[in-house]
PDB file of N, CA and C in Angstrom:
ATOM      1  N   UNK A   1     132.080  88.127  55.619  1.00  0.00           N
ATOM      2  CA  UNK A   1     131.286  87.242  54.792  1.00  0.00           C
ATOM      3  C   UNK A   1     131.245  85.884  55.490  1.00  0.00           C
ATOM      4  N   UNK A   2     130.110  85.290  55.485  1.00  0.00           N
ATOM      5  CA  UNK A   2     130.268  83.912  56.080  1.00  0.00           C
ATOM      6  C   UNK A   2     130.654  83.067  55.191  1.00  0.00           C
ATOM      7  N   UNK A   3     131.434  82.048  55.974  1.00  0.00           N
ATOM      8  CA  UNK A   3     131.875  80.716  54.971  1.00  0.00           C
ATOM      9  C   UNK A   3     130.865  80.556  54.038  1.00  0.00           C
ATOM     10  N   UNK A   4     129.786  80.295  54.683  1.00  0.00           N
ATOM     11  CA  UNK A   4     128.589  79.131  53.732  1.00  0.00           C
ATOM     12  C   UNK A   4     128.997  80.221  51.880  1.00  0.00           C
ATOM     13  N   UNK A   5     128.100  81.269  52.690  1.00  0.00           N
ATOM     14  CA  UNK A   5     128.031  82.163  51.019  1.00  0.00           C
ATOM     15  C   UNK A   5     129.373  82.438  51.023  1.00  0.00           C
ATOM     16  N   UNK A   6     130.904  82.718  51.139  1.00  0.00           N
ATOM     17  CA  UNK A   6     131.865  83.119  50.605  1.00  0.00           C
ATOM     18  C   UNK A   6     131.998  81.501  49.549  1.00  0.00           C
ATOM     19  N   UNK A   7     131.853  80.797  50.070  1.00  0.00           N
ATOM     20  CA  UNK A   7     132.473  79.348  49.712  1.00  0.00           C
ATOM     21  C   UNK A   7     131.325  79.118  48.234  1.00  0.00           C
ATOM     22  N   UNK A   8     130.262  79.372  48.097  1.00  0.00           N
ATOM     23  CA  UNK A   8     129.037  79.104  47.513  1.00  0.00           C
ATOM     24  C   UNK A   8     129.620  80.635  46.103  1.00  0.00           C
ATOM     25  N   UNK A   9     129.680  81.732  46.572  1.00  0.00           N
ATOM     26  CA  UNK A   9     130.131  82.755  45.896  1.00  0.00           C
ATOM     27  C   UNK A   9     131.199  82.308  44.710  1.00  0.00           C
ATOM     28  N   UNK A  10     132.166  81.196  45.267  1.00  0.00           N
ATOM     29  CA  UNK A  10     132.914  80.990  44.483  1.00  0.00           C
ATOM     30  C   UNK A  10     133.272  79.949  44.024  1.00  0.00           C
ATOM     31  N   UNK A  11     132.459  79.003  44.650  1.00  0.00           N
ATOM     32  CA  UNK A  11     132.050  77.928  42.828  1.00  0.00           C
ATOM     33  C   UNK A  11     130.875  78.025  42.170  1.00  0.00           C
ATOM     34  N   UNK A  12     130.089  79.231  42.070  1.00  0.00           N
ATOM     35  CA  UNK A  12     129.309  79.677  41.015  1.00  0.00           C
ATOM     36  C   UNK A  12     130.345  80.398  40.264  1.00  0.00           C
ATOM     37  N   UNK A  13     130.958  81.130  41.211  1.00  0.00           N
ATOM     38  CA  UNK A  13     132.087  81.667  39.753  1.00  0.00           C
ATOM     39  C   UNK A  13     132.368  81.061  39.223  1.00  0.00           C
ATOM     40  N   UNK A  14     133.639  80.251  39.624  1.00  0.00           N
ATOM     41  CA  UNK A  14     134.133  79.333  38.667  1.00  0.00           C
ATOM     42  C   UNK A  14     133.161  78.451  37.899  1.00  0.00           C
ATOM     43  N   UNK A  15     132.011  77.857  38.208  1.00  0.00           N
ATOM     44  CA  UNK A  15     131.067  77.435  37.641  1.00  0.00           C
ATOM     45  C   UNK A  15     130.791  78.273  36.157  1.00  0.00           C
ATOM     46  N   UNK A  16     130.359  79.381  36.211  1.00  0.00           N
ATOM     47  CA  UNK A  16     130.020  80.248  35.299  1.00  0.00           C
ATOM     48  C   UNK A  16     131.025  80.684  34.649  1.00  0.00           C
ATOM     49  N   UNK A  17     132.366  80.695  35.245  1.00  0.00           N
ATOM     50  CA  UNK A  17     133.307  80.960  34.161  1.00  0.00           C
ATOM     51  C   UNK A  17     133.598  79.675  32.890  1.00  0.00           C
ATOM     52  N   UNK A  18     133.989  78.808  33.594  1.00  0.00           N
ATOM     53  CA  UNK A  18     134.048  77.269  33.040  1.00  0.00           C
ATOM     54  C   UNK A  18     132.894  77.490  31.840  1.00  0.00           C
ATOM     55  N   UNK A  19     131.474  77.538  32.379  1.00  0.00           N
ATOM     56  CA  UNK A  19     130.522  77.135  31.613  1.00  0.00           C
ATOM     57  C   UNK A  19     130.986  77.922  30.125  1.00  0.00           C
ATOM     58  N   UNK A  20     130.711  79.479  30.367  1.00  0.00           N
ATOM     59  CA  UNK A  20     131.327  80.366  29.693  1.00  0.00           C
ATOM     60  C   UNK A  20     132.352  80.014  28.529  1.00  0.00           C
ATOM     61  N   UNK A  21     133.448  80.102  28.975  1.00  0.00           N
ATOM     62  CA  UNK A  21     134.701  79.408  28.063  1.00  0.00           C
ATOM     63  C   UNK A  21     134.096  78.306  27.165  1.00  0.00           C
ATOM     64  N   UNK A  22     133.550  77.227  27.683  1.00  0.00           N
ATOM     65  CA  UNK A  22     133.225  76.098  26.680  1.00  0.00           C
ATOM     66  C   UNK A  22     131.791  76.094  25.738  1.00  0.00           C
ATOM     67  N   UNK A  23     130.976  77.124  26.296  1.00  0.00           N
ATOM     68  CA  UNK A  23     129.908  77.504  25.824  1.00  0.00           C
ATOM     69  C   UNK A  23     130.140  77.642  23.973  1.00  0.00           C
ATOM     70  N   UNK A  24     130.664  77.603  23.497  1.00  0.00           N
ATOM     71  CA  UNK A  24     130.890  78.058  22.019  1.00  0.00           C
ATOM     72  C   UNK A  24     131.182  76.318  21.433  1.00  0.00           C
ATOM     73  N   UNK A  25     131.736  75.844  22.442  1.00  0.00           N
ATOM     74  CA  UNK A  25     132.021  74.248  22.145  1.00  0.00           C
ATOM     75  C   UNK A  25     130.445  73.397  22.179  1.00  0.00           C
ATOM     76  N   UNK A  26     129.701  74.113  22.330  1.00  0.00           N
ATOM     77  CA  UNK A  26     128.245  72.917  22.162  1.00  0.00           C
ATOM     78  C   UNK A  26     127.946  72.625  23.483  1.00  0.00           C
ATOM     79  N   UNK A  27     127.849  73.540  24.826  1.00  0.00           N
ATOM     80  CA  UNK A  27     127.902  73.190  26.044  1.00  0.00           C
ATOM     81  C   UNK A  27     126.024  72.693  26.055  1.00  0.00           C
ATOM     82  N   UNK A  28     126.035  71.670  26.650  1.00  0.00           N
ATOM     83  CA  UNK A  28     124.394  70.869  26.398  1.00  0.00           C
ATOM     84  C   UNK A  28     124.039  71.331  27.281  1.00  0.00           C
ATOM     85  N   UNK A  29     122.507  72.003  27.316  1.00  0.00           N
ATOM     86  CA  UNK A  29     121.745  72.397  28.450  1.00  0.00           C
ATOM     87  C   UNK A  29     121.693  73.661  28.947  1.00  0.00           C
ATOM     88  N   UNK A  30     122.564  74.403  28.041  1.00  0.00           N
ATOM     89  CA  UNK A  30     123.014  75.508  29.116  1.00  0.00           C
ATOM     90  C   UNK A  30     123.017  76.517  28.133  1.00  0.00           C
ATOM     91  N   UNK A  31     122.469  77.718  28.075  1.00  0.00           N
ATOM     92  CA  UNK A  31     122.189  78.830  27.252  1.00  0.00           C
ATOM     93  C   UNK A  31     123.470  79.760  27.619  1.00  0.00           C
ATOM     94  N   UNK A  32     123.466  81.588  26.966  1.00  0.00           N
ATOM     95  CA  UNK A  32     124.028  82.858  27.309  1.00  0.00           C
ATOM     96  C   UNK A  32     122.952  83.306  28.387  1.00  0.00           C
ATOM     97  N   UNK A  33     121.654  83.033  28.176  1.00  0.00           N
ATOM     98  CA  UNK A  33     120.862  83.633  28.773  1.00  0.00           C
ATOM     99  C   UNK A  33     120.308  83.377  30.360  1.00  0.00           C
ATOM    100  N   UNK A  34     120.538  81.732  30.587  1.00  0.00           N
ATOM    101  CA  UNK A  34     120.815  81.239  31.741  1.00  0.00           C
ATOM    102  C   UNK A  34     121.833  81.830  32.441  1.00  0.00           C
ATOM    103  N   UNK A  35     123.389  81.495  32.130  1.00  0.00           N
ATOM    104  CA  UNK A  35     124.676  82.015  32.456  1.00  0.00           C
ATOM    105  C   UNK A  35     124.011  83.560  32.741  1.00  0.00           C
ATOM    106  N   UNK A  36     123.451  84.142  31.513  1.00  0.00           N
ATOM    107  CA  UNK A  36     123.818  85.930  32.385  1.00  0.00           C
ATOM    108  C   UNK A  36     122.751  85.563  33.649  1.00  0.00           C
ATOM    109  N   UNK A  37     121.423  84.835  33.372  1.00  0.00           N
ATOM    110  CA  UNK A  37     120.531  85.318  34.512  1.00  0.00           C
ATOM    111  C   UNK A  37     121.539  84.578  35.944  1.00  0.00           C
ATOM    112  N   UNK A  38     121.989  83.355  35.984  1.00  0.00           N
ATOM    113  CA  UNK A  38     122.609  82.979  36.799  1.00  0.00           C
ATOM    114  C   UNK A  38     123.467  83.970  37.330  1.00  0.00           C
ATOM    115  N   UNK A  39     124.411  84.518  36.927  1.00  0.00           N
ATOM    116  CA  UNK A  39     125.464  85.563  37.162  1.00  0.00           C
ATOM    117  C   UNK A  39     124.575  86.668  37.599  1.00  0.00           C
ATOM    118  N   UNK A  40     123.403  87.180  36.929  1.00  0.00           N
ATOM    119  CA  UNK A  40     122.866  88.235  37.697  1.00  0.00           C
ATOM    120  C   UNK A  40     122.163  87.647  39.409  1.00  0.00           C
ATOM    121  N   UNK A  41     122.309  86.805  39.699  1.00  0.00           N
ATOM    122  CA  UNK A  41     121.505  86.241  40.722  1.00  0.00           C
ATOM    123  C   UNK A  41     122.768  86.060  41.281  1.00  0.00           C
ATOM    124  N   UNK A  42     124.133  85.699  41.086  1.00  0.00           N
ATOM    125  CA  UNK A  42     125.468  85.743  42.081  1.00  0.00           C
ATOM    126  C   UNK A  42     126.011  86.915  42.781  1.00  0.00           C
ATOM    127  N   UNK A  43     125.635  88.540  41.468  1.00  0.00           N
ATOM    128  CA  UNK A  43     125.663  89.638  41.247  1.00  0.00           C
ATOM    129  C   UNK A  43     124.990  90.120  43.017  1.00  0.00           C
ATOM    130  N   UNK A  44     123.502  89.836  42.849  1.00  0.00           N
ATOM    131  CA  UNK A  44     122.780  90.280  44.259  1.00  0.00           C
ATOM    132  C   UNK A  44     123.317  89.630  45.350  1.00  0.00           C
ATOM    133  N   UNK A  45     123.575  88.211  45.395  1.00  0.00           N
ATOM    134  CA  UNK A  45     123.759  87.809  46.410  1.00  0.00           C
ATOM    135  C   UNK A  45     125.027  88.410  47.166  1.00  0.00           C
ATOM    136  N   UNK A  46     125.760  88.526  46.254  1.00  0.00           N
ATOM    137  CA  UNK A  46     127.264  89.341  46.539  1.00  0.00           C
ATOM    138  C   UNK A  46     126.775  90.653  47.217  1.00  0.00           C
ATOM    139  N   UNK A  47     125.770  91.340  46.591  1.00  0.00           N
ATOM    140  CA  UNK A  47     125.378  93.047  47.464  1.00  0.00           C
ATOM    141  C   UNK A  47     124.673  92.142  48.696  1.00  0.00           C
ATOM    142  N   UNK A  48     123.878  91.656  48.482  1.00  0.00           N
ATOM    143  CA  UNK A  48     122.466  91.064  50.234  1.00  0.00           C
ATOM    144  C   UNK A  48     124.199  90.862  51.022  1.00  0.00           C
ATOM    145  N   UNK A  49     124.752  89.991  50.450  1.00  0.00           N
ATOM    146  CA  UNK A  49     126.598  89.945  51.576  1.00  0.00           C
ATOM    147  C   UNK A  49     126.477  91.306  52.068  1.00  0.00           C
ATOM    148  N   UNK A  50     127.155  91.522  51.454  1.00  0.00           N
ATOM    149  CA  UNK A  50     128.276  93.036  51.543  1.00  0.00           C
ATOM    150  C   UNK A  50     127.138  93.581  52.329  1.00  0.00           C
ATOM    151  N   UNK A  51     125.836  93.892  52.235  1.00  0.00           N
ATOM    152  CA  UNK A  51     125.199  94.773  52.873  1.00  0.00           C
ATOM    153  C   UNK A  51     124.997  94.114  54.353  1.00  0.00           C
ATOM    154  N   UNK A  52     124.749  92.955  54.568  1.00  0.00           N
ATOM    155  CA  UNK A  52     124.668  92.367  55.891  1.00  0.00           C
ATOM    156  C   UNK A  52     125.540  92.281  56.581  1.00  0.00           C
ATOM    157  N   UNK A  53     127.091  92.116  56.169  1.00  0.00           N
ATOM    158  CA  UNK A  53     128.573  92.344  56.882  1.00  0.00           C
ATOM    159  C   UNK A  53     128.566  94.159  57.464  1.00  0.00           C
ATOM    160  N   UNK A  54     128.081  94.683  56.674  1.00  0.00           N
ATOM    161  CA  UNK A  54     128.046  96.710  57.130  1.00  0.00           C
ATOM    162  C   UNK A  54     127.491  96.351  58.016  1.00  0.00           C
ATOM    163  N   UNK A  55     125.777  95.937  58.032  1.00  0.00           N
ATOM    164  CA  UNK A  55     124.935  95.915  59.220  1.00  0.00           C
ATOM    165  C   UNK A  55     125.068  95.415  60.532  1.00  0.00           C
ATOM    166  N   UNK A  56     126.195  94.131  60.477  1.00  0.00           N
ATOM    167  CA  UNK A  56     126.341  93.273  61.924  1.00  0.00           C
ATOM    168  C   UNK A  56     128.016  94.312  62.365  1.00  0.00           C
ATOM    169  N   UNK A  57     128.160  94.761  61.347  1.00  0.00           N
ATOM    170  CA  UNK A  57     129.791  96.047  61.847  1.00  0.00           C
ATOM    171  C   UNK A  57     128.590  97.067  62.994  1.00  0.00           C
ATOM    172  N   UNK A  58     127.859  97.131  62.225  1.00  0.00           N
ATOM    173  CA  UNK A  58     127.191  98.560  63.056  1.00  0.00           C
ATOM    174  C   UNK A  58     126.462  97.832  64.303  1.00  0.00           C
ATOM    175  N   UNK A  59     125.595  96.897  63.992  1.00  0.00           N
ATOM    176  CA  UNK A  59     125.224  96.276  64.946  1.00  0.00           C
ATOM    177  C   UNK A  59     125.917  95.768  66.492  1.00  0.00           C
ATOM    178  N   UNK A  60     126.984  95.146  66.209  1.00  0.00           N
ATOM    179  CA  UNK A  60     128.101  94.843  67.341  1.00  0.00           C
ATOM    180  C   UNK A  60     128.471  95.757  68.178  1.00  0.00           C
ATOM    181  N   UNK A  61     128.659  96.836  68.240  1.00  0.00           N
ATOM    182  CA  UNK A  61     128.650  98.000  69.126  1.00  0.00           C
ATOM    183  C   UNK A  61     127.582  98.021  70.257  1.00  0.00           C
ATOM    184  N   UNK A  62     126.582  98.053  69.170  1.00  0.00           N
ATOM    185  CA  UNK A  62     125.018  98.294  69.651  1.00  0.00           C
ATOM    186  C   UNK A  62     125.035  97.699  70.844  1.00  0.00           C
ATOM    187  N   UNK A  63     124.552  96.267  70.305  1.00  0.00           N
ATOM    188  CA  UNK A  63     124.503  95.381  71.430  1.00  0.00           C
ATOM    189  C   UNK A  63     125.544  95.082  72.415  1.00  0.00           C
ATOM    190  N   UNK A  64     126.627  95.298  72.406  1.00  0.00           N
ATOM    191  CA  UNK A  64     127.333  95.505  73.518  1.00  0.00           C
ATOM    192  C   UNK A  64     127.009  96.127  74.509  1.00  0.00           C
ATOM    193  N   UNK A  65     126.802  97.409  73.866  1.00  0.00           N
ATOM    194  CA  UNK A  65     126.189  98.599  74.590  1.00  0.00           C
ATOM    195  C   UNK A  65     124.694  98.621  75.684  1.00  0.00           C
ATOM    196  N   UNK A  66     123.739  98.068  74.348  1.00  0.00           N
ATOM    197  CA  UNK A  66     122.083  97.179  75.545  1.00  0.00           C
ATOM    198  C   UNK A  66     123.293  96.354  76.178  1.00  0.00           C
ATOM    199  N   UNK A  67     123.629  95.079  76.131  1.00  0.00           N
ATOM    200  CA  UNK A  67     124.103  94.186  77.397  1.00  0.00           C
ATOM    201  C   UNK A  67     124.697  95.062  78.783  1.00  0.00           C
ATOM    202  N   UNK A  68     125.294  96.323  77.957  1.00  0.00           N
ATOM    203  CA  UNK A  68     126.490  96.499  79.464  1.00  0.00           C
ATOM    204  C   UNK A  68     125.314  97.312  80.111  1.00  0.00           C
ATOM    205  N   UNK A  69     124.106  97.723  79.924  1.00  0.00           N
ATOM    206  CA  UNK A  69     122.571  98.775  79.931  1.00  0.00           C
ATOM    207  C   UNK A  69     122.023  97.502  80.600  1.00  0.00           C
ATOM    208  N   UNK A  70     121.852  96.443  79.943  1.00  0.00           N
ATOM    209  CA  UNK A  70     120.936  95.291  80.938  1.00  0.00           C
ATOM    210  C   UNK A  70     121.667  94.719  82.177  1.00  0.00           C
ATOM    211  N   UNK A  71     123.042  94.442  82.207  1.00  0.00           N
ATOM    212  CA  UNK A  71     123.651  94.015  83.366  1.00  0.00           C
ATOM    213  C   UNK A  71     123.758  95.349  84.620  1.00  0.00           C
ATOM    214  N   UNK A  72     123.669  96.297  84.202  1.00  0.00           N
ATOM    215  CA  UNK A  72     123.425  97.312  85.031  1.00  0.00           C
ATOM    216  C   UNK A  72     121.832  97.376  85.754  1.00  0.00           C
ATOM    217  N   UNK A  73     121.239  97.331  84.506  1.00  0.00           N
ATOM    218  CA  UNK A  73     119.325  97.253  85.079  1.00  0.00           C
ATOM    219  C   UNK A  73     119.730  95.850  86.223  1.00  0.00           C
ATOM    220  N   UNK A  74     119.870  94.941  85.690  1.00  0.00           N
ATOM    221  CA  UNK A  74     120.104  93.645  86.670  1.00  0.00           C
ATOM    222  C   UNK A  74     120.508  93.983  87.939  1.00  0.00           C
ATOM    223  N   UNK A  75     121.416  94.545  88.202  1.00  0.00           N
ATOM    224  CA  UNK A  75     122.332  94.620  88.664  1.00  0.00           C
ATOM    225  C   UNK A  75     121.822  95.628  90.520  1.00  0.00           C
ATOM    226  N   UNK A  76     121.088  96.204  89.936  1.00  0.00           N
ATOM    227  CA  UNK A  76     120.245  97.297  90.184  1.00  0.00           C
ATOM    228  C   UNK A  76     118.707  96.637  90.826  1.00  0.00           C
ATOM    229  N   UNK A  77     118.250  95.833  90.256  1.00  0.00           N
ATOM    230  CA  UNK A  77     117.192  95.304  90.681  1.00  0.00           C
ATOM    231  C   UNK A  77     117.333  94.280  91.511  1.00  0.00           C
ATOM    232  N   UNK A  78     118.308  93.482  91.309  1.00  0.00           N
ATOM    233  CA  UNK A  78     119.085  92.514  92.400  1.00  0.00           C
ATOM    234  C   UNK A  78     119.240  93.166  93.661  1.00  0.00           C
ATOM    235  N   UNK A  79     119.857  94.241  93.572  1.00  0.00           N
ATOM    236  CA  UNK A  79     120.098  94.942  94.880  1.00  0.00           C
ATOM    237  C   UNK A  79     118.988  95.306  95.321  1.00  0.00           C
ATOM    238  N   UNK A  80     118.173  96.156  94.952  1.00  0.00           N
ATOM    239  CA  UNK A  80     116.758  96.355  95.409  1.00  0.00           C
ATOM    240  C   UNK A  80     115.750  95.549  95.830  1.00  0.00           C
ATOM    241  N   UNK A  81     115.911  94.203  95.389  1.00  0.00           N
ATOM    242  CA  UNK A  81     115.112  93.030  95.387  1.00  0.00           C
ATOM    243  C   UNK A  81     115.314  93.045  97.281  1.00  0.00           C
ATOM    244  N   UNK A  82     117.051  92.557  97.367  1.00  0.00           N
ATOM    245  CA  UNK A  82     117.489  91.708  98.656  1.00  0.00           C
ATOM    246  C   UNK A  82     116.787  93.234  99.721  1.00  0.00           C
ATOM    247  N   UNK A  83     117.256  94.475  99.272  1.00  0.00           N
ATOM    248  CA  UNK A  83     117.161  95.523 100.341  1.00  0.00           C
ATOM    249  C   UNK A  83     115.317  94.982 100.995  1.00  0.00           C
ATOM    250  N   UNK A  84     113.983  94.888  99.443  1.00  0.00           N
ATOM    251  CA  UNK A  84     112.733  94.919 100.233  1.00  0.00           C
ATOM    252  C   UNK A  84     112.668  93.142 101.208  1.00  0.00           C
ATOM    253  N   UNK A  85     113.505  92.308 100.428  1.00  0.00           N
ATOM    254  CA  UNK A  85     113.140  91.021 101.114  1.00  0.00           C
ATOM    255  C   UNK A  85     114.093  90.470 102.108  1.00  0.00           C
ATOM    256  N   UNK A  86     114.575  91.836 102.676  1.00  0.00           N
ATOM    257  CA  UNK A  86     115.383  91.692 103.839  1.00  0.00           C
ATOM    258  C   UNK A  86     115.037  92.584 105.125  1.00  0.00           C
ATOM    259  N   UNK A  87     114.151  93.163 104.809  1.00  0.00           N
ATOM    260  CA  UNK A  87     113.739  94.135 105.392  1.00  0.00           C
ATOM    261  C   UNK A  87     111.965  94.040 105.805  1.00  0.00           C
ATOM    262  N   UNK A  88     111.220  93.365 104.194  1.00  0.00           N
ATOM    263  CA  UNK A  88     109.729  93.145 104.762  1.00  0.00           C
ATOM    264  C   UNK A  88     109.468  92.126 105.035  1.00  0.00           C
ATOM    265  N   UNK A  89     107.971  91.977 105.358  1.00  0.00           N
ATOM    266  CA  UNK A  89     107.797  90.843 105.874  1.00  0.00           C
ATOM    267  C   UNK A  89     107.224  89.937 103.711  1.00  0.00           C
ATOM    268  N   UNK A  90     107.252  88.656 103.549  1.00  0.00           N
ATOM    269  CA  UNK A  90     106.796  87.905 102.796  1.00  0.00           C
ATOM    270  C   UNK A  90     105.631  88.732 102.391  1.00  0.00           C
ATOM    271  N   UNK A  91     104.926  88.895 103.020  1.00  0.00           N
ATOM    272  CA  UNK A  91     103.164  89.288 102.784  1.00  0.00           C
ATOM    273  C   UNK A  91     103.439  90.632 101.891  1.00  0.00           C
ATOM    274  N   UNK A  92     104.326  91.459 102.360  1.00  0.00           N
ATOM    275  CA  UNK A  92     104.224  92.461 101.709  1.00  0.00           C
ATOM    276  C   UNK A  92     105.017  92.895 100.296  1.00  0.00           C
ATOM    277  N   UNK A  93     106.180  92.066  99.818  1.00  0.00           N
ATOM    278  CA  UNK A  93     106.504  91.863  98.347  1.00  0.00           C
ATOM    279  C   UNK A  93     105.861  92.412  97.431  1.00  0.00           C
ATOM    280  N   UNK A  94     104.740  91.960  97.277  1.00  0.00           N
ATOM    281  CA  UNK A  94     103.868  91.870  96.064  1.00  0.00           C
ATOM    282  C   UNK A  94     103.249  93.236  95.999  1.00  0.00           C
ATOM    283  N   UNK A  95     103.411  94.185  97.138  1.00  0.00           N
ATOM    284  CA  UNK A  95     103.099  95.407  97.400  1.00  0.00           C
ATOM    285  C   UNK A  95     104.324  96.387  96.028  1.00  0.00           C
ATOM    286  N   UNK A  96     105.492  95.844  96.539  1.00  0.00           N
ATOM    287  CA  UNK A  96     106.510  96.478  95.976  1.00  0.00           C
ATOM    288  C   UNK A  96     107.093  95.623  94.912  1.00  0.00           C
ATOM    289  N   UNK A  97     106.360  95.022  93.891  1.00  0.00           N
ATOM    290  CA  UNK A  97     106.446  94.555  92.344  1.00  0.00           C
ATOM    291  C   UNK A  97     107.099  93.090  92.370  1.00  0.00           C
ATOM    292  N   UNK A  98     107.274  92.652  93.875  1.00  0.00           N
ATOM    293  CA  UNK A  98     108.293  91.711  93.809  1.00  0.00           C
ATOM    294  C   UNK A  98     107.476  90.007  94.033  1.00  0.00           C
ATOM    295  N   UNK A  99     107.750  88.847  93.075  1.00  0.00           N
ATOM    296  CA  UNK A  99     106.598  87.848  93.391  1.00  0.00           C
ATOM    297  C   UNK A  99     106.976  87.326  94.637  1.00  0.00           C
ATOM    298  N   UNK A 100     105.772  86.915  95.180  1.00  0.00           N
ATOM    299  CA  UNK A 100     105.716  86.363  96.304  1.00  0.00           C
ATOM    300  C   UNK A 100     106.267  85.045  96.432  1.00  0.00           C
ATOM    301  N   UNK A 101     107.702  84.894  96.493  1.00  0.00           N
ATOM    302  CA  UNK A 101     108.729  83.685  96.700  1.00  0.00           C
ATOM    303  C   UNK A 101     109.381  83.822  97.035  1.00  0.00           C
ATOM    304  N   UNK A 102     110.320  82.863  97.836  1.00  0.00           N
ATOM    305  CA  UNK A 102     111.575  82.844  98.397  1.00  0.00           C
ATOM    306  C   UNK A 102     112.527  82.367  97.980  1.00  0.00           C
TER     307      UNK A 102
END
């Protein structure tokens, strides 16, 4: 969970609990019906969490995986690069995908 929303998660709680408790005392401004819709809107944000913490679990692998796949492509084309521009002449690069620079 990230700070921002763990930290935000839980002074709406306590917010809504507080409110709650004193609510019977004449709390000004503030309904049951606010409080539940509020609480139902803490309710989702808590699942959109939880579901985005699963997704960057699964995710992190992933992309490890493309990087160690792209430093290889790199890796690979680097070498191939020096083999044609060590070997042709300038003029002919652009023959074999490579821009015409030094």
């Amino acid at each position: 969970m990230s700070k921002t929303v763990e930290i935000q998660i839980e002074k709406s709680r306590g917010l809504i609990q507080g409110l709650r408790k004193h609510l019977s005392q004449g709390g000004k401004g503030t309904t049951i019906q606010e409080l539940d819709t509020m609480e139902s809107a803490l309710n989702l944000l808590v699942a959109a969490n939880e579901e985005c913490e699963r997704l960057r679990a699964e995710l992190g692998p992933k992309v490890m995986h493309m990087n160690e796949l792209l430093a290889g492509v790199k890796a690979d084309y680097v070498g191939h690069k020096l083999i044609i521009k060590n070997n042709y002449p300038q003029e002919r690069w652009m023959a074999y995908g490579l821009p015409d620079k030094k």
